[in-house]
N, C-alpha and C. Protein backbone atom coordinates (compact mmCIF):
# COMPACT_ATOMS: atom_id res chain seq x y z
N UNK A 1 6.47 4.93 17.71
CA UNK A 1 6.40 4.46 16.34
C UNK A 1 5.19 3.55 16.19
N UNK A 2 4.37 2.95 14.90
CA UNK A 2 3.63 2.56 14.60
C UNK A 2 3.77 0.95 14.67
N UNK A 3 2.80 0.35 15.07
CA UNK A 3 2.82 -0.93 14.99
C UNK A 3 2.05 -1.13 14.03
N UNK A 4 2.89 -2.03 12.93
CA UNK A 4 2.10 -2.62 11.59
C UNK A 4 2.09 -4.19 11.94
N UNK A 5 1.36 -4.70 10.79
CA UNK A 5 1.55 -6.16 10.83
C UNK A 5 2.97 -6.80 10.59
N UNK A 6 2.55 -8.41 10.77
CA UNK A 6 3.88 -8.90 10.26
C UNK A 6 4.30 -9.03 8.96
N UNK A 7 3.58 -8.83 8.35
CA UNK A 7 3.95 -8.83 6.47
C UNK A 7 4.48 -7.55 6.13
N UNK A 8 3.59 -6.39 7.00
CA UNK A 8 4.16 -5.38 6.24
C UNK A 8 5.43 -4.80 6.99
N UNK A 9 6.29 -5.63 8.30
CA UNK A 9 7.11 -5.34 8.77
C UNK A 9 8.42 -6.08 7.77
N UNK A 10 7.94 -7.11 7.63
CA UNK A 10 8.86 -7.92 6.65
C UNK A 10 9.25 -7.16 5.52
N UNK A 11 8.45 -6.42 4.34
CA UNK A 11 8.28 -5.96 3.87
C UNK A 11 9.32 -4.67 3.86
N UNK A 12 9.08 -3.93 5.14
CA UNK A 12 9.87 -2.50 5.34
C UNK A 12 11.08 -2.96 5.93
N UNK A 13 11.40 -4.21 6.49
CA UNK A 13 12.72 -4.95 6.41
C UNK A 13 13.41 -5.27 5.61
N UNK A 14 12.87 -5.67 4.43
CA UNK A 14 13.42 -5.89 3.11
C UNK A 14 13.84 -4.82 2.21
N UNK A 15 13.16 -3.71 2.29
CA UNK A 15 13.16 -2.37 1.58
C UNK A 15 14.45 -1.87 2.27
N UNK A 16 14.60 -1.87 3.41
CA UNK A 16 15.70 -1.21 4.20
C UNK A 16 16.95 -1.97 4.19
N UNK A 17 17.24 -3.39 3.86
CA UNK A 17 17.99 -4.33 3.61
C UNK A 17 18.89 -3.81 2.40
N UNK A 18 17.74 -3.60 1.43
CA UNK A 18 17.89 -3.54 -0.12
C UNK A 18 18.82 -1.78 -0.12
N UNK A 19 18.28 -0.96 0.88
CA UNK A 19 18.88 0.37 0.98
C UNK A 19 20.34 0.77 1.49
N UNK A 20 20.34 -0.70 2.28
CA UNK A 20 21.73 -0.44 3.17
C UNK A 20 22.77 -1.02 2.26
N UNK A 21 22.50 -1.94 0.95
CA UNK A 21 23.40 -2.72 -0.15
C UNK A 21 23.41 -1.65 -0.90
N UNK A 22 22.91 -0.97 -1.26
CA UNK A 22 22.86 0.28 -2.43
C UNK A 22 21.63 -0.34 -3.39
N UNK A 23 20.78 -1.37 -3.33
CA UNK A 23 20.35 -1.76 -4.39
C UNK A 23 18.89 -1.50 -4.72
N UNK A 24 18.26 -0.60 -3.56
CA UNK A 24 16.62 0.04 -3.58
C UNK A 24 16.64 1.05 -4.52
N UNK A 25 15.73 0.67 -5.66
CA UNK A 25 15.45 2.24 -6.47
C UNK A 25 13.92 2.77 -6.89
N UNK A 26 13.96 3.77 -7.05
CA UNK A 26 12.40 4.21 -6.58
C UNK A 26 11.93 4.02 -8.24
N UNK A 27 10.74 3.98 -8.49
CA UNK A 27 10.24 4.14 -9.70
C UNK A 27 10.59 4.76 -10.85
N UNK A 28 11.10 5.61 -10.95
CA UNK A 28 11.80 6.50 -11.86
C UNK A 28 13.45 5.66 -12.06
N UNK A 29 14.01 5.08 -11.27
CA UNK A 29 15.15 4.22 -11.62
C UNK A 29 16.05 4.82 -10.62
N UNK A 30 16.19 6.00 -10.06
CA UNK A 30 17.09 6.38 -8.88
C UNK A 30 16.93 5.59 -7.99
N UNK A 31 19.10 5.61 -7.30
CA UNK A 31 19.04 4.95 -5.82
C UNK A 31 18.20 5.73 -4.95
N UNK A 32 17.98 4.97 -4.11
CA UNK A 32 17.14 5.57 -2.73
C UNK A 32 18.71 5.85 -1.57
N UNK A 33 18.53 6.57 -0.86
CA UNK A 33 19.23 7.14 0.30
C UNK A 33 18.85 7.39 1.49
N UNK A 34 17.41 7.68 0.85
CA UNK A 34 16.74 8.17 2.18
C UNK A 34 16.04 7.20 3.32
N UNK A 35 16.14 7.71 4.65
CA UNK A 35 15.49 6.45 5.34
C UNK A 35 14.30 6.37 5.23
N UNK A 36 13.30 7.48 5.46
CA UNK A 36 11.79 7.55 5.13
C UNK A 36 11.79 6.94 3.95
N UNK A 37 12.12 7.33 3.05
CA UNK A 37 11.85 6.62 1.29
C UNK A 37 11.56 5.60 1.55
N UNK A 38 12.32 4.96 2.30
CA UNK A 38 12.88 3.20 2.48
C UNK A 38 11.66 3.05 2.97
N UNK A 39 11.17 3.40 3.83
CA UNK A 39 10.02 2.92 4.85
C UNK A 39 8.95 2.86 3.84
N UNK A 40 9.00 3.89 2.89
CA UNK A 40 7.50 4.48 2.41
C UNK A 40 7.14 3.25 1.62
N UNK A 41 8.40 2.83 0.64
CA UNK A 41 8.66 2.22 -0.20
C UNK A 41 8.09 0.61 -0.31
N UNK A 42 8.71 0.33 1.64
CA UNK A 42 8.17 -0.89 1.77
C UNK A 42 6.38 -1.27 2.60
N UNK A 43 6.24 -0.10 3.33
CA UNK A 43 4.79 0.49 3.11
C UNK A 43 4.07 -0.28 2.25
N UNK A 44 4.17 0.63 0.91
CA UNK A 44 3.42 0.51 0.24
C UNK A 44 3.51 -0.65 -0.71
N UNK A 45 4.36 -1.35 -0.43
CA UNK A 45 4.92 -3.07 -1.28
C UNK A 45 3.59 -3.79 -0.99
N UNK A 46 3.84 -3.29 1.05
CA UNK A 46 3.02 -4.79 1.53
C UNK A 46 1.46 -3.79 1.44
N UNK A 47 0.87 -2.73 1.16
CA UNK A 47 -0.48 -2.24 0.94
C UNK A 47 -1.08 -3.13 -0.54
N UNK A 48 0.24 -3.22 -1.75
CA UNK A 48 0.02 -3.62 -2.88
C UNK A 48 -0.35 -5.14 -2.58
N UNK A 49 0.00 -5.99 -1.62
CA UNK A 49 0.32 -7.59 -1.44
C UNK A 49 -1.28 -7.52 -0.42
N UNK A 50 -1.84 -6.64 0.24
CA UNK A 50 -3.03 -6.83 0.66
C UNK A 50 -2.61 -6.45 2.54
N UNK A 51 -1.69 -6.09 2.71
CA UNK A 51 -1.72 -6.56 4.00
C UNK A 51 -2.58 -4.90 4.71
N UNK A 52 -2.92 -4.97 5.95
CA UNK A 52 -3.42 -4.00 6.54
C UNK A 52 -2.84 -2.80 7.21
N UNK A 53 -2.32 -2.20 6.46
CA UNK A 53 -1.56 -0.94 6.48
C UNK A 53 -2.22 0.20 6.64
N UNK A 54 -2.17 1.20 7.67
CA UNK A 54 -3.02 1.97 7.14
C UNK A 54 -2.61 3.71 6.05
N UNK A 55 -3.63 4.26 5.37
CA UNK A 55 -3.23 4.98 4.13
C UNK A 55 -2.30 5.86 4.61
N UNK A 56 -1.71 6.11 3.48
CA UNK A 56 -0.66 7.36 3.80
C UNK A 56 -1.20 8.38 3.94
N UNK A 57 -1.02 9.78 4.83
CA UNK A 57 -1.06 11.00 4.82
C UNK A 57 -0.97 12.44 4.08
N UNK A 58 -1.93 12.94 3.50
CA UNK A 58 -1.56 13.79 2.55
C UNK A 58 -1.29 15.06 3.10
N UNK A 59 0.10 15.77 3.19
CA UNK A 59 -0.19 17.05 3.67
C UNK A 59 -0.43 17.90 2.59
């Protein structure tokens, strides 16, 4: 698995926190379920907050 920083681990800790209460919802207003989602979700929190993440993958 990937080693990120500490912000953006915090970050995908919190996202996954928020997933395991029922209370993560993706942009459109749906719960999240998924575990990737969760990850992606908090990913891209801490990319928005500056931290050094690197880009997502387009297949």
């Amino acid at each position: 698995m990937a080693k990120y920083p500490e912000k953006a681990s915090k970050k995908v800790e919190k996202a996954m926190h928020e997933r395991n209460e029922g209370t993560l919802k993706t942009s459109a207003g749906k719960k999240v379920t998924s575990l990737k989602q969760a990850i992606a979700i908090g990913l891209s929190e801490a990319r928005a907050e500056g931290a050094k993440v690197p880009k997502k993958k387009n297949s």
